[in-house]
C-alpha atoms as a PDB file:
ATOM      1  CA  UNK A   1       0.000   0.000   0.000  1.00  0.00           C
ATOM      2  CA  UNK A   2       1.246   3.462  -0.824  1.00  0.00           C
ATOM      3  CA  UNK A   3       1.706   6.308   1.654  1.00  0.00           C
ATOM      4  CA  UNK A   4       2.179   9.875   1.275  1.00  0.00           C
ATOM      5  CA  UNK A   5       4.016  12.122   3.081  1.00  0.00           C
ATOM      6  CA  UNK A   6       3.951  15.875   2.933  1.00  0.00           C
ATOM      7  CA  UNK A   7       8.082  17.337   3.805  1.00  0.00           C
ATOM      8  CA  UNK A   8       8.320  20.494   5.708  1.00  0.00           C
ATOM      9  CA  UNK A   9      10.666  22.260   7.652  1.00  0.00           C
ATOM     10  CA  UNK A  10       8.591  22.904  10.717  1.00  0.00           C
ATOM     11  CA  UNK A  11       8.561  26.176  12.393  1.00  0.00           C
ATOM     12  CA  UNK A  12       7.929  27.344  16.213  1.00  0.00           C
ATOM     13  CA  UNK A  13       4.704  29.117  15.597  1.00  0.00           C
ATOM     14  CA  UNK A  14       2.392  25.772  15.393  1.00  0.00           C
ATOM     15  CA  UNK A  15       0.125  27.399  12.859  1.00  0.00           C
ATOM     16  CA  UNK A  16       2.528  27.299  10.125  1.00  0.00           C
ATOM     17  CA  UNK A  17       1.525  23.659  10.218  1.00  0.00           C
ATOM     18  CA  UNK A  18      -1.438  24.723   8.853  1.00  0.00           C
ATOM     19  CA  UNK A  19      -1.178  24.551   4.950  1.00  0.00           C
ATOM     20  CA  UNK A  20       0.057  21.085   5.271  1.00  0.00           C
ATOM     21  CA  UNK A  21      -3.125  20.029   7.192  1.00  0.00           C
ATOM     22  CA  UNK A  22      -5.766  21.537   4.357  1.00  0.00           C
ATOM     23  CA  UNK A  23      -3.246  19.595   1.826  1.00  0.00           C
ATOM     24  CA  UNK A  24      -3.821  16.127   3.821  1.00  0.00           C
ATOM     25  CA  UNK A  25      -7.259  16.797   3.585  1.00  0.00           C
ATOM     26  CA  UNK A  26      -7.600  17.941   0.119  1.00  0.00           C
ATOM     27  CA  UNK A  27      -6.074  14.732  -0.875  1.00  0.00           C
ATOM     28  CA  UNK A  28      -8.173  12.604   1.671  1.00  0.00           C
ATOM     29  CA  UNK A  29     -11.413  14.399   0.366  1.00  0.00           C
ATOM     30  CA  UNK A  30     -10.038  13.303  -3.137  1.00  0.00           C
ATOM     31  CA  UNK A  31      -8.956   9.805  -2.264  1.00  0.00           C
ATOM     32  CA  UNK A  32     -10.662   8.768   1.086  1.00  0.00           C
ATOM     33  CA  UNK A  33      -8.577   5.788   2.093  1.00  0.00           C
ATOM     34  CA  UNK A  34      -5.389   7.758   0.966  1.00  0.00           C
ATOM     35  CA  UNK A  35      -2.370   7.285   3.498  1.00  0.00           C
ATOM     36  CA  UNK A  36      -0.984  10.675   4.329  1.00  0.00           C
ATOM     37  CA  UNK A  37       0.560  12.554   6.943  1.00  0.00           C
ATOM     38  CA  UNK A  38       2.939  15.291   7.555  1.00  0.00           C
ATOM     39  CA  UNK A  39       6.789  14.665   8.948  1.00  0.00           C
ATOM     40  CA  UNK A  40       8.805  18.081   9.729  1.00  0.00           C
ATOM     41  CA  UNK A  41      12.461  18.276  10.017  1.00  0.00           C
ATOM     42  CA  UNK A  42      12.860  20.283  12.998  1.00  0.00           C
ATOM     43  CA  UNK A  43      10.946  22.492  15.337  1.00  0.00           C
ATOM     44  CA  UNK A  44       7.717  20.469  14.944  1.00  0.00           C
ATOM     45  CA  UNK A  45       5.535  17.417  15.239  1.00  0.00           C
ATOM     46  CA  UNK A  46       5.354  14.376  13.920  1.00  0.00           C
ATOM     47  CA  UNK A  47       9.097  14.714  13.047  1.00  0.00           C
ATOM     48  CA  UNK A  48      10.085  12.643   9.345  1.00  0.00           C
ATOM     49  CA  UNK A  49      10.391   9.770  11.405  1.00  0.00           C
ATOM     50  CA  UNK A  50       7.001   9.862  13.555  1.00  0.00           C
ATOM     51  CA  UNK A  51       5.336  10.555   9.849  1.00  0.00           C
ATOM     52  CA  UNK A  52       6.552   7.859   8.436  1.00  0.00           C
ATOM     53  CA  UNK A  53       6.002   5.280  11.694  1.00  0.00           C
ATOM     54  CA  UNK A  54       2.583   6.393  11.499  1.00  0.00           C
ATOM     55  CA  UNK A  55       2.058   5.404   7.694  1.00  0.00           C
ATOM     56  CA  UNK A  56       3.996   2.018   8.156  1.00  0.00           C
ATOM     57  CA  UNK A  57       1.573   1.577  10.718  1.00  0.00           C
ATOM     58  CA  UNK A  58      -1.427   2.219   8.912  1.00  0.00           C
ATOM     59  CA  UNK A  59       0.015  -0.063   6.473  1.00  0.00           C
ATOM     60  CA  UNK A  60       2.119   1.510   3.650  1.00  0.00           C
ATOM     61  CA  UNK A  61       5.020  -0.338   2.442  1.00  0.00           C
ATOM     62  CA  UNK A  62       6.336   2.286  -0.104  1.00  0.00           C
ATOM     63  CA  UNK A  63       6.176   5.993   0.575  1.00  0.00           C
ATOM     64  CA  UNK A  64       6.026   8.732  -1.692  1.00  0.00           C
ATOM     65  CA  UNK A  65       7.739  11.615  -0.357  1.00  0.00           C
ATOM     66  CA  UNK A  66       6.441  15.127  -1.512  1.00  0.00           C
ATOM     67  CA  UNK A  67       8.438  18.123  -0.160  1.00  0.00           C
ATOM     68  CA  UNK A  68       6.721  21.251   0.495  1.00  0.00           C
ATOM     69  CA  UNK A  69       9.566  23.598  -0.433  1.00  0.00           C
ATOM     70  CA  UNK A  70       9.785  26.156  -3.236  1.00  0.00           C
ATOM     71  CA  UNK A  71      12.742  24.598  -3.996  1.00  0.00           C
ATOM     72  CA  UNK A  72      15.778  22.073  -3.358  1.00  0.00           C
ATOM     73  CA  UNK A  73      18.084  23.207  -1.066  1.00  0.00           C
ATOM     74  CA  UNK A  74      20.084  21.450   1.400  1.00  0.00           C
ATOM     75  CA  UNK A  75      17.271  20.336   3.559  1.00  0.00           C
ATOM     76  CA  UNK A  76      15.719  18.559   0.583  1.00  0.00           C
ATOM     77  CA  UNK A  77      19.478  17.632  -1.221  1.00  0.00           C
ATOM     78  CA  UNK A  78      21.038  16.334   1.497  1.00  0.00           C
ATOM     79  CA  UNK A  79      18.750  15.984   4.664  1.00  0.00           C
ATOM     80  CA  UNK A  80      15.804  14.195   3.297  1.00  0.00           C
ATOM     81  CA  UNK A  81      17.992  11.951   0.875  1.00  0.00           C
ATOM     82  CA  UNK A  82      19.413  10.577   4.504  1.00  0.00           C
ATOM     83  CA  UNK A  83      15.984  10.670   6.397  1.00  0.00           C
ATOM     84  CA  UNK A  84      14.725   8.745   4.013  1.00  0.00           C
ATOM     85  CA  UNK A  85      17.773   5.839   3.811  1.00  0.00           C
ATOM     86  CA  UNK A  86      17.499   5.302   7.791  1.00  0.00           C
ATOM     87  CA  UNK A  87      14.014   5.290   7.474  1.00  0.00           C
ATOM     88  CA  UNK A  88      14.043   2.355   5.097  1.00  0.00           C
ATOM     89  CA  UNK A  89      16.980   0.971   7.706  1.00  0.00           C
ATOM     90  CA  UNK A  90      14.450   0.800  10.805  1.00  0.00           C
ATOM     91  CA  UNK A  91      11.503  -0.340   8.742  1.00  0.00           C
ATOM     92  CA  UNK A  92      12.049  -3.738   6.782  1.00  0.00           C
ATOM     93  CA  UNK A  93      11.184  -4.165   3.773  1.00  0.00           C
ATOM     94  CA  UNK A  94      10.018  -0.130   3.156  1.00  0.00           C
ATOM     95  CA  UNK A  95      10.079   1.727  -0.079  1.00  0.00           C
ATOM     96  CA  UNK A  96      10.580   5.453   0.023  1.00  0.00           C
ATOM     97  CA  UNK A  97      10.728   7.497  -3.121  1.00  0.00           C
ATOM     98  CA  UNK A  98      11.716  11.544  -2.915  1.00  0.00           C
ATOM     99  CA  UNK A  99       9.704  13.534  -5.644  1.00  0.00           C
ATOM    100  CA  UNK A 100      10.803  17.142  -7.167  1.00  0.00           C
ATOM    101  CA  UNK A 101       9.934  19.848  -3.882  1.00  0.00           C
ATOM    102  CA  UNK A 102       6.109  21.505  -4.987  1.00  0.00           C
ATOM    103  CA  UNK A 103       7.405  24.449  -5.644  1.00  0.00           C
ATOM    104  CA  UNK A 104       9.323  23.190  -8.550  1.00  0.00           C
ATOM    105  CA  UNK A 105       5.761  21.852 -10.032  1.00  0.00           C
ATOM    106  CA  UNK A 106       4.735  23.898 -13.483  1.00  0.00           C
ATOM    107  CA  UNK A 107       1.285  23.404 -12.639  1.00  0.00           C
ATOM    108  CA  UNK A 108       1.761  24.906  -9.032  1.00  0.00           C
ATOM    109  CA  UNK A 109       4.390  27.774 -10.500  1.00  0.00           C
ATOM    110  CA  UNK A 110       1.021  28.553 -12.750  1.00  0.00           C
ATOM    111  CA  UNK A 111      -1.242  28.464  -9.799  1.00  0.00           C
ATOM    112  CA  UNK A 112       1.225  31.157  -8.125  1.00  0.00           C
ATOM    113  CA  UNK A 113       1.855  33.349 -11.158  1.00  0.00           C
ATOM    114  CA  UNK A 114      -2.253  33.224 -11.646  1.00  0.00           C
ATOM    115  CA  UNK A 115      -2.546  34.095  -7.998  1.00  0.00           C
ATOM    116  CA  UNK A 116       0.274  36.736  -7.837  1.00  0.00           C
ATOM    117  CA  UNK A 117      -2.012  38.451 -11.189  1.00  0.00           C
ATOM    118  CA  UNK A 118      -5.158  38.929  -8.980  1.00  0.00           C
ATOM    119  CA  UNK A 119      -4.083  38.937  -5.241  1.00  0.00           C
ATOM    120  CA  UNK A 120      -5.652  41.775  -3.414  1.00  0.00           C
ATOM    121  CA  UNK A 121      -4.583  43.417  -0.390  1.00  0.00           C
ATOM    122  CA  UNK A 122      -5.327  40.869   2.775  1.00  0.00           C
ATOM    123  CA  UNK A 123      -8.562  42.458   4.956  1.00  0.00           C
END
């Protein structure tokens, strides 16, 4: 079974979380018995390795890994590329795959130019 988990950072204010949330349940609401969670590097919860526990537990045996970065930089070049390895270490038998970061997407650059055309002043 395939599991999806959504790469961030992690910051201290717990309401950055937030965007990753509405994207776990965009793609539930799409796919209801989809397997996804979010895994942060640092500063938050569940870390990369609670996130991915928590799929193996619901039953995933190969994980896609989607980070939700603009772009690669080191945390996605060289952290996640070793996040991932142990991961597969600790959990027999586990398939994890790394995908482009989002922000590298041309369908989401679109979405942001299109946005950035018509964004208004926020209330």
């Amino acid at each position: 079974m395939k599991g999806i988990l959504l790469y961030g950072h992690g910051a201290r204010n717990p309401e950055w979380a937030q965007p990753f949330h509405r994207i776990r349940d965009a793609i539930k609401a799409r796919a209801p018995g989809a397997l996804v969670e979010p895994g942060f590097l640092e500063l938050m919860r569940p870390t990369f390795d609670e996130g991915v526990a928590c799929l193996v537990d619901q039953g995933a045996t190969s994980i896609t890994v989607v980070p939700i970065f603009m772009a690669a930089g080191s945390h996605v070049k060289k952290d996640l590329p070793r996040l991932a390895a142990d991961a597969m270490d600790r959990h027999e038998g586990l398939l994890i795959e790394l995908v482009a970061p989002v922000g590298e997407a041309d369908s989401v650059l679109a979405a942001m130019a299109e946005y950035a055309m018509g964004a208004k002043p926020a209330d």
